[in-house]
Protein backbone atom coordinates (compact mmCIF):
# COMPACT_ATOMS: atom_id res chain seq x y z
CA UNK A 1 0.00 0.00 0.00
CA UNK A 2 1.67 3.01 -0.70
CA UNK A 3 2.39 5.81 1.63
CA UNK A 4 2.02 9.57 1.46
CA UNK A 5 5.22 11.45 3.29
CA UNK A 6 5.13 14.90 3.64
CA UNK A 7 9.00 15.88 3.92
CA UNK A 8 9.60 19.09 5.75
CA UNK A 9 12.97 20.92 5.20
CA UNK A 10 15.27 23.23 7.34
CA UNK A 11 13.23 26.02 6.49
CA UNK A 12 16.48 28.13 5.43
CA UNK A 13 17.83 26.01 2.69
CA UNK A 14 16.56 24.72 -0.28
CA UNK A 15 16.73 21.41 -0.93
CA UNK A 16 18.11 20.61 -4.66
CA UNK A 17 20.30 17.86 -5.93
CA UNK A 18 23.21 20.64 -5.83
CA UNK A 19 22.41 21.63 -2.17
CA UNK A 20 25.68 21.25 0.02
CA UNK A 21 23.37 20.88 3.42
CA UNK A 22 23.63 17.16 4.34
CA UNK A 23 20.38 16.93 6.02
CA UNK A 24 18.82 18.51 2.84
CA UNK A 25 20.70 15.69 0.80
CA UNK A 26 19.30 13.02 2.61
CA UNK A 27 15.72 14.57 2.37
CA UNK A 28 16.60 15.40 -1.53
CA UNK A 29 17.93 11.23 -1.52
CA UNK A 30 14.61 9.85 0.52
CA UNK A 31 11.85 11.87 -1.60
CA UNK A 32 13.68 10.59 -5.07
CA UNK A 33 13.13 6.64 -3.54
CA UNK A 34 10.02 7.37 -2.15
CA UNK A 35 8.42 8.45 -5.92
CA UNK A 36 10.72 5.33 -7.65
CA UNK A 37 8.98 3.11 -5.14
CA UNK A 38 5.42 4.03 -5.97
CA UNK A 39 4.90 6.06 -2.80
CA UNK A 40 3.49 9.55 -2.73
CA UNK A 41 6.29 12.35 -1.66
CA UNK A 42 4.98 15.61 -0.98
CA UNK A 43 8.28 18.11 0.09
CA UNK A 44 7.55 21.13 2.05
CA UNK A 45 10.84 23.27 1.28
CA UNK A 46 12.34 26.81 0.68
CA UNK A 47 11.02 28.60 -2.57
CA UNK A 48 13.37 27.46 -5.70
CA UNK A 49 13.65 23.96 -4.20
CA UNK A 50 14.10 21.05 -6.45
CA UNK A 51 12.36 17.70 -5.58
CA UNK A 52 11.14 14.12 -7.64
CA UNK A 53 7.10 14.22 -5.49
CA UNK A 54 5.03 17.08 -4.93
CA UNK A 55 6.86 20.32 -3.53
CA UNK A 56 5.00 22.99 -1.38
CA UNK A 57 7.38 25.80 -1.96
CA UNK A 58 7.49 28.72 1.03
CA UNK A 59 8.88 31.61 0.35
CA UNK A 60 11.18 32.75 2.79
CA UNK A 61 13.20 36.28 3.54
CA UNK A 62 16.06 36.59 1.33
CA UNK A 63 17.63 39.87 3.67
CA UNK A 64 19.70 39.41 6.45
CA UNK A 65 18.62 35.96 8.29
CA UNK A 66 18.55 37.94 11.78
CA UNK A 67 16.01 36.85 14.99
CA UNK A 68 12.78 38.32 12.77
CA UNK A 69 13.80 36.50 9.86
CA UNK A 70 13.97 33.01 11.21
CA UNK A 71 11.12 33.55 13.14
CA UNK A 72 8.88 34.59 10.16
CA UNK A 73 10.36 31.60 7.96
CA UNK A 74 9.29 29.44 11.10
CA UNK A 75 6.13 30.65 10.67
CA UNK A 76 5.07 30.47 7.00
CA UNK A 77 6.25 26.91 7.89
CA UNK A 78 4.07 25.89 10.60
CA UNK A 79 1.48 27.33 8.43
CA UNK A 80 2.23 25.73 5.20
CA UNK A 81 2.58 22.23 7.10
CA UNK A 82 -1.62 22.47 8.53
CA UNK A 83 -2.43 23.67 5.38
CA UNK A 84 -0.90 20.62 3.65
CA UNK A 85 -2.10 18.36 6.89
CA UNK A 86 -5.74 19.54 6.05
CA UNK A 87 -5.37 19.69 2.17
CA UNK A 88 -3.71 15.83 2.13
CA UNK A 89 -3.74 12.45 3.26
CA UNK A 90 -0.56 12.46 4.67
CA UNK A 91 0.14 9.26 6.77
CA UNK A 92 4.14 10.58 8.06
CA UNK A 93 5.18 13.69 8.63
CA UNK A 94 9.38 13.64 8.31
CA UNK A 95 11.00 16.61 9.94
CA UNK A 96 14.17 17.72 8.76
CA UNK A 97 15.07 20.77 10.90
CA UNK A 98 16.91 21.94 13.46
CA UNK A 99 14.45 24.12 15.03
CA UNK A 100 11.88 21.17 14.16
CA UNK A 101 9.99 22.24 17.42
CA UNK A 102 9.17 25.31 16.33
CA UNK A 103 6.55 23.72 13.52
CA UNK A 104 5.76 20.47 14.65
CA UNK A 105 2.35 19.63 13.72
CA UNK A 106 -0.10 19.34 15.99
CA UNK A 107 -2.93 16.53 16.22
CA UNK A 108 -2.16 12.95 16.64
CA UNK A 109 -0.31 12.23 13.18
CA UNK A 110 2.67 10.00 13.33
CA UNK A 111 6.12 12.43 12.82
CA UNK A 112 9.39 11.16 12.20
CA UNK A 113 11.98 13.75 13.20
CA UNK A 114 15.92 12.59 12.04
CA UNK A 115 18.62 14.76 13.89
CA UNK A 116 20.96 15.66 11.06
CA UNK A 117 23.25 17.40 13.36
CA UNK A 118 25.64 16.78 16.83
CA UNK A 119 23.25 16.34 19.46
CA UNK A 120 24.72 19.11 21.64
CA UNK A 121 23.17 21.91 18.89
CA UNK A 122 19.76 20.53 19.47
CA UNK A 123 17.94 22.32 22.35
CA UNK A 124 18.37 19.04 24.95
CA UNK A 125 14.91 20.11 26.84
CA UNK A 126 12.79 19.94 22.82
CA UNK A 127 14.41 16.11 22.66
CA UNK A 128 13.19 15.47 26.00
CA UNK A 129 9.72 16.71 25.75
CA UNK A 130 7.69 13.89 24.13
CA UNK A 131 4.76 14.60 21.78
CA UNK A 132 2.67 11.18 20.98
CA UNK A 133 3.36 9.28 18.12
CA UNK A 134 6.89 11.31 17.61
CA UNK A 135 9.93 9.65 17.17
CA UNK A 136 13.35 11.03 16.81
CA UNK A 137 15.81 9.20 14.49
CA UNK A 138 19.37 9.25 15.27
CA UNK A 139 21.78 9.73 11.97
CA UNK A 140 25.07 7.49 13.40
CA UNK A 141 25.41 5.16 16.37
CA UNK A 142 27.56 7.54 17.90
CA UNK A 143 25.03 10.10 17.61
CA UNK A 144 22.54 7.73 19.52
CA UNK A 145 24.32 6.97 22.59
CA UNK A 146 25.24 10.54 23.23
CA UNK A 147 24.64 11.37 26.84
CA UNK A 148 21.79 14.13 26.83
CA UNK A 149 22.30 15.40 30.51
């Protein structure tokens, strides 16, 4: 049975096949095997974005990313994702961010989030905090048996 994914970028950097950002390469990889497999990809990602599935562009400040600039890009975000919650069947939501907790849904829908980055740039209180039906992926073993105290 396939699956509908809505993939949710960093909301700072597009996600292209040319995009140096590794968590944006794995998200650029996973929506690419996720249409060749029959499943339906839908990619919430920064305006001029490049994807294989469906791709919900945002637009995003292209000043001087400063405290009102992330926050507004954090915004259109968490907007864009329950307008794509209520417009599709989306079975997964797959975070991608580092301020993931900013825009996680809300609601009872299953949300993957992987943690692209050292654990220690991750606000440690956001990984404790457990929303149902919310699991965080680890990237490397290493990564995974960090010590979060």
């Amino acid at each position: 049975m396939p699956l509908t994914v809505l993939s949710v970028a960093y909301p700072l950097a597009k996600v292209s096949p040319g995009t140096a950002g590794g968590a944006e390469q794995v998200l650029h990889t996973m929506d690419k095997a996720l249409v060749h497999h029959g499943h339906r990809s839908i990619v919430l990602a920064a305006a001029g974005s490049r994807c294989h599935g469906l791709l919900i562009p945002v637009r995003v400040s292209d000043a001087e990313l400063d405290f009102r600039a992330k926050r507004q890009a954090r915004e259109s975000f968490r907007h864009a994702i329950h307008r794509a919650l209520s417009e599709f069947n989306v079975d997964v939501v797959h975070m991608h961010g580092l301020d993931f907790h900013e825009y996680l849904p809300d609601g009872d829908i299953p949300v993957v989030v992987t943690l692209h980055l050292p654990l220690a740039w991750y606000d440690v209180s956001h990984l404790r905090k457990r929303r149902d039906n919310t699991a965080l992926v680890a990237v490397s073993g290493s990564q995974a048996n960090t010590d979060m105290r």
